[in-house]
PDB file of N, CA and C in Angstrom:
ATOM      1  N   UNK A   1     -21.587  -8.288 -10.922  1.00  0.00           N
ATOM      2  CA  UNK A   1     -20.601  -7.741 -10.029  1.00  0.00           C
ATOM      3  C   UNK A   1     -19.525  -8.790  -9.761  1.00  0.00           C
ATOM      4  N   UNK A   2     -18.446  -8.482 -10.062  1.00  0.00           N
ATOM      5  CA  UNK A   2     -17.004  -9.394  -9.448  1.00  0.00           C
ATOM      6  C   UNK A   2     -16.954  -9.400  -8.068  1.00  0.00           C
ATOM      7  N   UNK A   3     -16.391 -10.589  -7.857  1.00  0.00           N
ATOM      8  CA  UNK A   3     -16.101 -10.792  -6.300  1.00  0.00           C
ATOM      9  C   UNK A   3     -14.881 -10.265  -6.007  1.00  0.00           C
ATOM     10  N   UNK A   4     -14.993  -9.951  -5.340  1.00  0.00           N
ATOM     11  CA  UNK A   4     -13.622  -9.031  -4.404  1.00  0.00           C
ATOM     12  C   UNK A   4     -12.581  -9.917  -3.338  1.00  0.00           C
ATOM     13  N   UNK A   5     -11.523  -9.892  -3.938  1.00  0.00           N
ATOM     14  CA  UNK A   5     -10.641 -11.229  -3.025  1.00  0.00           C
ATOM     15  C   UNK A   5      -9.948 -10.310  -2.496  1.00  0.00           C
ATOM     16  N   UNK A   6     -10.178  -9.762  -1.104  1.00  0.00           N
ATOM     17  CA  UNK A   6      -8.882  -8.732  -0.007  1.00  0.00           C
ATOM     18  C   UNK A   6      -7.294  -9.409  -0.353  1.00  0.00           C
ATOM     19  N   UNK A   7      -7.054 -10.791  -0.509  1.00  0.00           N
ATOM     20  CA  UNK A   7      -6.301 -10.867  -0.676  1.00  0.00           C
ATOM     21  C   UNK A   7      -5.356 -10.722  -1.820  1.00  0.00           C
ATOM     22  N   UNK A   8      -5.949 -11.112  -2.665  1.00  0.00           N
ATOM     23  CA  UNK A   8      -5.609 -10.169  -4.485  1.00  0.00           C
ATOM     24  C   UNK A   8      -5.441  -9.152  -4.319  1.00  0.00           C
ATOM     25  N   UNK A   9      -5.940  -7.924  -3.156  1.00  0.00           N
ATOM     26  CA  UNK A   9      -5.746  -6.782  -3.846  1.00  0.00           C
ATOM     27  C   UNK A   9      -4.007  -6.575  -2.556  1.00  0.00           C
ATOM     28  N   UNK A  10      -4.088  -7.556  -1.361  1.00  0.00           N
ATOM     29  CA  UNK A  10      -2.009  -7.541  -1.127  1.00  0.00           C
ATOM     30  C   UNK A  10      -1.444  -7.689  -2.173  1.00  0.00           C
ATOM     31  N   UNK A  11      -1.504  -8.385  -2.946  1.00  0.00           N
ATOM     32  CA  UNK A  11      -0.688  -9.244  -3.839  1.00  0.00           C
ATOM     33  C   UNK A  11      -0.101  -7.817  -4.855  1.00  0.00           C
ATOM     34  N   UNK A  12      -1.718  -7.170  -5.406  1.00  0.00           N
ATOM     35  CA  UNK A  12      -1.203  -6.390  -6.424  1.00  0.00           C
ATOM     36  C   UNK A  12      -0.596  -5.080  -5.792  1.00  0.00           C
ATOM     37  N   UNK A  13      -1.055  -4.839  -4.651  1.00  0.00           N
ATOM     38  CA  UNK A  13      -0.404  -3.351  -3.864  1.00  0.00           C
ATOM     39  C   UNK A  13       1.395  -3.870  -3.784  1.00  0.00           C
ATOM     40  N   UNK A  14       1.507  -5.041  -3.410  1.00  0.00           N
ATOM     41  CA  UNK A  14       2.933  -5.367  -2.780  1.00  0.00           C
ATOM     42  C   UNK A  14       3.696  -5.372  -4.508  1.00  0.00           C
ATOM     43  N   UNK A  15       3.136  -5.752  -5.860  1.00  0.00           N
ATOM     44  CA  UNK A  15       3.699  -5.498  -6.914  1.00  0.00           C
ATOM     45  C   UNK A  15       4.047  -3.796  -7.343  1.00  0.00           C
ATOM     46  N   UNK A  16       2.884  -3.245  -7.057  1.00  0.00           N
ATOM     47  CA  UNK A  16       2.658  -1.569  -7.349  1.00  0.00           C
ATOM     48  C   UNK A  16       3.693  -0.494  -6.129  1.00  0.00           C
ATOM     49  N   UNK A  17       3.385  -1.417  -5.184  1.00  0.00           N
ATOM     50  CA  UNK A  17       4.125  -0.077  -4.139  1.00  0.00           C
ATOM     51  C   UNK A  17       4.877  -1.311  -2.970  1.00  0.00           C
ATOM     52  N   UNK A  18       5.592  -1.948  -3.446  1.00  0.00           N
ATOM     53  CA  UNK A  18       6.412  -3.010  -2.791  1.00  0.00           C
ATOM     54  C   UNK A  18       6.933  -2.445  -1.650  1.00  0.00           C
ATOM     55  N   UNK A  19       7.509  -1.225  -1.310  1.00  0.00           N
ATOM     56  CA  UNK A  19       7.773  -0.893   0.050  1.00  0.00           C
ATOM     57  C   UNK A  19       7.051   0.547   0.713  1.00  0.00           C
ATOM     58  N   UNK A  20       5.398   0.559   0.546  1.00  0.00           N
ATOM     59  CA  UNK A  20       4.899   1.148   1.078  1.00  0.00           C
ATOM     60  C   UNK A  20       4.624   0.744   2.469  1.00  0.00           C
ATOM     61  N   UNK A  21       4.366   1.534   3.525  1.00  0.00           N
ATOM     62  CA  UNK A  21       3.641   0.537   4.447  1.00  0.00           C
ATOM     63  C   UNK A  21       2.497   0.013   4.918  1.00  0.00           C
ATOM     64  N   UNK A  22       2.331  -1.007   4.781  1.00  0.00           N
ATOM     65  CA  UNK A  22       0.955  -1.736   4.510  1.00  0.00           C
ATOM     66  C   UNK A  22       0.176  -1.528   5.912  1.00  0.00           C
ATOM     67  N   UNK A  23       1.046  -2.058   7.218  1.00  0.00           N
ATOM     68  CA  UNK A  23       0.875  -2.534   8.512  1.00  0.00           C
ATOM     69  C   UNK A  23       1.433  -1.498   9.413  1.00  0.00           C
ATOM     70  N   UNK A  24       1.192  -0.545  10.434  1.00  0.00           N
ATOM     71  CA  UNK A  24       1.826   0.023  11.000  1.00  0.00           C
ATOM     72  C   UNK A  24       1.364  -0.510  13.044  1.00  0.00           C
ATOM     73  N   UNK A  25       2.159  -1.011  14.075  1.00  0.00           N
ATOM     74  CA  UNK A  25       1.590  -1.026  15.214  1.00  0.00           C
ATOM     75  C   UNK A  25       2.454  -0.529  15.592  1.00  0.00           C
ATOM     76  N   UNK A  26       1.772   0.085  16.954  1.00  0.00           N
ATOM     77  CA  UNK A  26       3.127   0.483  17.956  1.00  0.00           C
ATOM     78  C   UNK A  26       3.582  -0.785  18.873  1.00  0.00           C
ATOM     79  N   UNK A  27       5.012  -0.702  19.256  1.00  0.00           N
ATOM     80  CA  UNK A  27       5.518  -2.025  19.622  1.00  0.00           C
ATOM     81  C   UNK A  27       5.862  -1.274  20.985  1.00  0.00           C
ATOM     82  N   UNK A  28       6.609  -0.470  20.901  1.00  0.00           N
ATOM     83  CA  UNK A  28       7.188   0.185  22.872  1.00  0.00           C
ATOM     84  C   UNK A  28       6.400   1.879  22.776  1.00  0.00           C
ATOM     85  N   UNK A  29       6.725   1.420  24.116  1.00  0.00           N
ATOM     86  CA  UNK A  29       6.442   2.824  25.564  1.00  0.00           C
ATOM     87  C   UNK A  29       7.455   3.283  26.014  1.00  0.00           C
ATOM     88  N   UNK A  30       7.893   4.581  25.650  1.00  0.00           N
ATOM     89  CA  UNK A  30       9.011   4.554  26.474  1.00  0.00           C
ATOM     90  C   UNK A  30       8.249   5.690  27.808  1.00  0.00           C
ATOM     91  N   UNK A  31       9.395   6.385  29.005  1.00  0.00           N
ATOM     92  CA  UNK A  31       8.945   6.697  30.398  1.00  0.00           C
ATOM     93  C   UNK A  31       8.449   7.978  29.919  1.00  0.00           C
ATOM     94  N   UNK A  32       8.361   8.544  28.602  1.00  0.00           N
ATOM     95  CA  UNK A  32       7.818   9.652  28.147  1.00  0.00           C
ATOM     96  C   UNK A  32       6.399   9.884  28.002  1.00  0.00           C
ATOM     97  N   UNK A  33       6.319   8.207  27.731  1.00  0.00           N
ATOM     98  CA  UNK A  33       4.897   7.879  26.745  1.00  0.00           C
ATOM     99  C   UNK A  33       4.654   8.384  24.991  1.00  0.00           C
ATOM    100  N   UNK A  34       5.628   8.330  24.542  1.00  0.00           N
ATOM    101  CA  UNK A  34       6.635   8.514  23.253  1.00  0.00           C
ATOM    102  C   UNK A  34       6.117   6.571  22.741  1.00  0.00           C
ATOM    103  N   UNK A  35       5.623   6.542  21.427  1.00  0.00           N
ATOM    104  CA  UNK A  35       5.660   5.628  21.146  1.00  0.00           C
ATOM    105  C   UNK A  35       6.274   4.880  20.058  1.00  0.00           C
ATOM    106  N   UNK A  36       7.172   3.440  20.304  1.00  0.00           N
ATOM    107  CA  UNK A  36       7.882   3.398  18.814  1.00  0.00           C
ATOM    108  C   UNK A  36       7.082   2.382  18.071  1.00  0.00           C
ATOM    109  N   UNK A  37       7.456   2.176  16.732  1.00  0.00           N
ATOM    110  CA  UNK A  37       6.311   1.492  16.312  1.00  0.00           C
ATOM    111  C   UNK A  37       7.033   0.773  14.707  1.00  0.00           C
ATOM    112  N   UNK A  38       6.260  -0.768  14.724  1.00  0.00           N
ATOM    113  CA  UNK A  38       7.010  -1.252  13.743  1.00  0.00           C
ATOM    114  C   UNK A  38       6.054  -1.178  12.869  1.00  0.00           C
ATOM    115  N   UNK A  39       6.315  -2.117  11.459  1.00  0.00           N
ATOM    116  CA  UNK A  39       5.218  -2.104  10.284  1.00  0.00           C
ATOM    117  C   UNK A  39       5.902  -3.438   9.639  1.00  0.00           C
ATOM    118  N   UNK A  40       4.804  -3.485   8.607  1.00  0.00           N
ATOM    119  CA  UNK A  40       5.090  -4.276   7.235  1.00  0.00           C
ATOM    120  C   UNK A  40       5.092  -3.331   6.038  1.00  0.00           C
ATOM    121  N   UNK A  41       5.621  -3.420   5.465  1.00  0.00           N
ATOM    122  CA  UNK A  41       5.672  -3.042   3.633  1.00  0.00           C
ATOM    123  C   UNK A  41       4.602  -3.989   3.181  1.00  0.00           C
ATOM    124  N   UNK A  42       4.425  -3.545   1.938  1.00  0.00           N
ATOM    125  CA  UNK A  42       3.235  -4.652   0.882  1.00  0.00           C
ATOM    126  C   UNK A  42       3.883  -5.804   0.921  1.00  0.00           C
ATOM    127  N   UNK A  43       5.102  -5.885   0.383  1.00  0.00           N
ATOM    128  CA  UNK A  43       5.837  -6.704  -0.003  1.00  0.00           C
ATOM    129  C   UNK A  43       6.596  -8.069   1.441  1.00  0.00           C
ATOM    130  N   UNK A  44       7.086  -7.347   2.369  1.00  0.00           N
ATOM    131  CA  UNK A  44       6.914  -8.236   3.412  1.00  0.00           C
ATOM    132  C   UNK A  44       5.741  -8.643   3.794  1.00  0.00           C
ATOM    133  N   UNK A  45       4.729  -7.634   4.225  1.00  0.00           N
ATOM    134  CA  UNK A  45       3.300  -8.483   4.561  1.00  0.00           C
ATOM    135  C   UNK A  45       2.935  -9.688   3.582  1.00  0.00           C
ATOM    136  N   UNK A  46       2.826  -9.716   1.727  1.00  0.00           N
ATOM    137  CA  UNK A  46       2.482 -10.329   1.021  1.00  0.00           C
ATOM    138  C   UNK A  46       3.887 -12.050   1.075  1.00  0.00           C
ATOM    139  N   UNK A  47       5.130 -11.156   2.111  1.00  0.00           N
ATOM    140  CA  UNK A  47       5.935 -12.582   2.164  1.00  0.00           C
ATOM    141  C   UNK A  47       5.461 -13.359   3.480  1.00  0.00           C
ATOM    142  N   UNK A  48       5.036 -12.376   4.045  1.00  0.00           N
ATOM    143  CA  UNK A  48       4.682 -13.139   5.094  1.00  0.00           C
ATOM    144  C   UNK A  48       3.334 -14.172   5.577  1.00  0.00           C
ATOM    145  N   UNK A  49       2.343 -13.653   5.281  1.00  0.00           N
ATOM    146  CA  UNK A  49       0.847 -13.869   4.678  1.00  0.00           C
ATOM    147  C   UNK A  49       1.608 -15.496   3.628  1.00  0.00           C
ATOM    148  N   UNK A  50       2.579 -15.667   2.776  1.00  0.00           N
ATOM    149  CA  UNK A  50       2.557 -16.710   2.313  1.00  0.00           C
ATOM    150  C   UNK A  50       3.328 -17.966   2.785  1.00  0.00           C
ATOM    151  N   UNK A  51       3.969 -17.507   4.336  1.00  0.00           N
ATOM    152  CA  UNK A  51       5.042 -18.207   5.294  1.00  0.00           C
ATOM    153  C   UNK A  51       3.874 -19.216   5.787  1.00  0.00           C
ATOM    154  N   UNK A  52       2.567 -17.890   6.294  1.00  0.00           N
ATOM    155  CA  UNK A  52       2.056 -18.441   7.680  1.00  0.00           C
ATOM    156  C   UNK A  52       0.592 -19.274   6.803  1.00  0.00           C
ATOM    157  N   UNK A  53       0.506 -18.964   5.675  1.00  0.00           N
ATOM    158  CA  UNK A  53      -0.863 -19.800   4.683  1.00  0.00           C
ATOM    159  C   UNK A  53      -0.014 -21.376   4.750  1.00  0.00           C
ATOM    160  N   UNK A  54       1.167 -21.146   4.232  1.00  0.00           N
ATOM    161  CA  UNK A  54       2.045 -22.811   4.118  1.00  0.00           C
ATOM    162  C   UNK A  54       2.347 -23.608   5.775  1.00  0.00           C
ATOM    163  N   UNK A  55       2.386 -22.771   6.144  1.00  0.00           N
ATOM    164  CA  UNK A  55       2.734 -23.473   7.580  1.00  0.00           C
ATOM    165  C   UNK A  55       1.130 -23.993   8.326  1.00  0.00           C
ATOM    166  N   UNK A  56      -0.125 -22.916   8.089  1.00  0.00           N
ATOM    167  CA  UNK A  56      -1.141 -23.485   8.238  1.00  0.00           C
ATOM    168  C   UNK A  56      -1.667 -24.421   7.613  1.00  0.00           C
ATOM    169  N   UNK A  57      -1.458 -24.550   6.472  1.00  0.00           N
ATOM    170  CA  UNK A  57      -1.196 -25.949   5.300  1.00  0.00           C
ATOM    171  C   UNK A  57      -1.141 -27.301   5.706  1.00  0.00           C
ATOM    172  N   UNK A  58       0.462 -27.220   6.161  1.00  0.00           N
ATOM    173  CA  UNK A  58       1.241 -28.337   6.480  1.00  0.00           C
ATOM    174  C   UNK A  58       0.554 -28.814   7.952  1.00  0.00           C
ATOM    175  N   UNK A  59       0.144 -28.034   8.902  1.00  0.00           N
ATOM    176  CA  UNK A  59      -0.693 -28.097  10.019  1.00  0.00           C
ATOM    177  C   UNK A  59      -2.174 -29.055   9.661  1.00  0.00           C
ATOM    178  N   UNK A  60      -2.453 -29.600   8.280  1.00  0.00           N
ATOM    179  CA  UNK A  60      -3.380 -29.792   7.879  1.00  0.00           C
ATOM    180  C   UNK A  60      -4.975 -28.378   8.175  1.00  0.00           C
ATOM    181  N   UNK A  61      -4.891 -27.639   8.048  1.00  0.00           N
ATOM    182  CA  UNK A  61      -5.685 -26.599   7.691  1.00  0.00           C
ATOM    183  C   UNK A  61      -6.083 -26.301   6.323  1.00  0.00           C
ATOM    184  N   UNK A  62      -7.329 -26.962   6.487  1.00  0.00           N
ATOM    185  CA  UNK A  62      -7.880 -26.965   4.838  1.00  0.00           C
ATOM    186  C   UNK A  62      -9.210 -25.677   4.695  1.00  0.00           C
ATOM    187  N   UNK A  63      -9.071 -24.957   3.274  1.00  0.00           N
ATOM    188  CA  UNK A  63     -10.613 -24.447   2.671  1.00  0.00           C
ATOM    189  C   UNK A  63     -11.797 -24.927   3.199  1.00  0.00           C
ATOM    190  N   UNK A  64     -12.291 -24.028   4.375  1.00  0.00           N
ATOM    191  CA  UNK A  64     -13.598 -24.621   4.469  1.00  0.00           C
ATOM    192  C   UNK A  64     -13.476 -25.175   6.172  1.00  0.00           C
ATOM    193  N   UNK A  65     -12.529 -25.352   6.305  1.00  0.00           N
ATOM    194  CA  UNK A  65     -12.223 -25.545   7.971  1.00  0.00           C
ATOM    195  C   UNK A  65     -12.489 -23.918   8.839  1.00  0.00           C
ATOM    196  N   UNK A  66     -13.254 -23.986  10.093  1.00  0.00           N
ATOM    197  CA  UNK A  66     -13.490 -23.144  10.951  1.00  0.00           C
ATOM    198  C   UNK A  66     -12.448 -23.204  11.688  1.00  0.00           C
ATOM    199  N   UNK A  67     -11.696 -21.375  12.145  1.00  0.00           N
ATOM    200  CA  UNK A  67     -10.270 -21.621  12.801  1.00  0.00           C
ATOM    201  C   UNK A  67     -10.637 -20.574  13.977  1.00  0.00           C
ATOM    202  N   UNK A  68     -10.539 -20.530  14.883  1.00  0.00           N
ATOM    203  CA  UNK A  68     -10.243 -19.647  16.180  1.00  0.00           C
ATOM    204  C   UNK A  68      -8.734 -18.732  16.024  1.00  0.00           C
ATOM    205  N   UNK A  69      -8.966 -17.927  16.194  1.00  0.00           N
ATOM    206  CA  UNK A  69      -7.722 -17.546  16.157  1.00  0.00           C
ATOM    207  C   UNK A  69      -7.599 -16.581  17.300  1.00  0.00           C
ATOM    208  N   UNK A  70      -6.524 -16.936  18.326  1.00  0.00           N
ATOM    209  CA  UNK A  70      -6.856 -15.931  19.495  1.00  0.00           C
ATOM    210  C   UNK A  70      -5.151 -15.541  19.395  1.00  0.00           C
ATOM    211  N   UNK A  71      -5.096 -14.315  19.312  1.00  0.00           N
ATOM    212  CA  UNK A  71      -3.447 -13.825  18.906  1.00  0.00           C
ATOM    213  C   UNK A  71      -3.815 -12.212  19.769  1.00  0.00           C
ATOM    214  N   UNK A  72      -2.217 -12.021  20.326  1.00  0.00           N
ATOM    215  CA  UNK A  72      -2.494 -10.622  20.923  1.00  0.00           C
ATOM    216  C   UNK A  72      -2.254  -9.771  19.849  1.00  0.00           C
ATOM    217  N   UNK A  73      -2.798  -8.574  19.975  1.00  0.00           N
ATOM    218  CA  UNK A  73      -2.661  -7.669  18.698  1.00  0.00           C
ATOM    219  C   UNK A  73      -1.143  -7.548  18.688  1.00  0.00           C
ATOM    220  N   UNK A  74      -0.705  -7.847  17.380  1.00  0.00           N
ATOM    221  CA  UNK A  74       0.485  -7.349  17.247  1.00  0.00           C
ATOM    222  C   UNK A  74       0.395  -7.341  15.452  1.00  0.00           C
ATOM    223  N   UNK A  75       1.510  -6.966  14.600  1.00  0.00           N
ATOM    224  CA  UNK A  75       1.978  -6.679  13.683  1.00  0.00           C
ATOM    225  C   UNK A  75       1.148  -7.977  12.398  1.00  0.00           C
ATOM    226  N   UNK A  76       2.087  -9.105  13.175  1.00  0.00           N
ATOM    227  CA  UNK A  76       1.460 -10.925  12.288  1.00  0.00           C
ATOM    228  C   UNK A  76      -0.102 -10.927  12.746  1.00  0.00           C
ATOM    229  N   UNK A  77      -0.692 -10.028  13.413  1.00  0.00           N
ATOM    230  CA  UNK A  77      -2.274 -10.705  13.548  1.00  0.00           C
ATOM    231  C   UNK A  77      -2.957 -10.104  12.092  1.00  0.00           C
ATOM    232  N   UNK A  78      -2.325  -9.499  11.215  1.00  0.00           N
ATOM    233  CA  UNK A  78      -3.182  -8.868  10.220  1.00  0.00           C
ATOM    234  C   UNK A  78      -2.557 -10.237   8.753  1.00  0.00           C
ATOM    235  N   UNK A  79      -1.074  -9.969   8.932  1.00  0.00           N
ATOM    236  CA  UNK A  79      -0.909 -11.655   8.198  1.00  0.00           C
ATOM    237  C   UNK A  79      -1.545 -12.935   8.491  1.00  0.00           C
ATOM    238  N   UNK A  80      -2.000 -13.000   9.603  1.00  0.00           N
ATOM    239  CA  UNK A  80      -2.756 -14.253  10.097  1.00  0.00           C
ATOM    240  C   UNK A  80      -3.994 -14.237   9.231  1.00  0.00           C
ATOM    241  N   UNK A  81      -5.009 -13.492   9.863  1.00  0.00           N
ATOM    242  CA  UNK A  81      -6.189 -13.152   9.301  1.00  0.00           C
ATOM    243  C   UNK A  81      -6.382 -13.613   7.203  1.00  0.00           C
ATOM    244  N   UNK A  82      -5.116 -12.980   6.741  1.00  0.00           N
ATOM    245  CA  UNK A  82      -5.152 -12.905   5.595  1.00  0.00           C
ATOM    246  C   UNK A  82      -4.725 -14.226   5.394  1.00  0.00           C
ATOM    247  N   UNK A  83      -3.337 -15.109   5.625  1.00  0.00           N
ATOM    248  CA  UNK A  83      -3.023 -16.255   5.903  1.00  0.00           C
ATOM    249  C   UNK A  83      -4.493 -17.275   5.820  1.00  0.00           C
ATOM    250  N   UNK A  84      -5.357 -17.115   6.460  1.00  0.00           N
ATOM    251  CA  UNK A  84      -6.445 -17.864   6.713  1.00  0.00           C
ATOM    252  C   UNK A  84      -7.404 -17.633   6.093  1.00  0.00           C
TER     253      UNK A  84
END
């Protein structure tokens, strides 16, 4: 059985369907209770996921290091995750 890398399979969705949407949260409330809501595409998530891997990098964050990650849910907590 092959190992399964979640992150290989951003990489190839963001090649195959580059502006599907990958990520969808809701961001506002309005006085209706109507909700608006942002996202990522494959293709931004897969740019972004490679912003926040280099910046955790340069942070010295190495393979094999245990990370906490306490983030409010928003949009980048699913790039984080993958990032790491």
């Amino acid at each position: 059985m092959e190992n399964l890398n979640v992150a290989n399979q951003i990489t190839d969705m963001a090649i195959k369907f580059p502006y599907r949407r990958a990520v969808v949260m809701p961001e506002n409330k309005d006085s209706q209770g109507n909700y608006t809501y942002t996202h990522f595409t494959f293709i931004q998530l897969e740019k972004r996921i490679n912003q926040l891997s280099n910046a955790l990098l340069k942070l010295g964050v190495k393979k094999g290091h245990r990370v906490l990650l306490f983030v409010k849910p928003c949009k980048d907590f699913s790039a984080l995750t993958f990032a790491l």
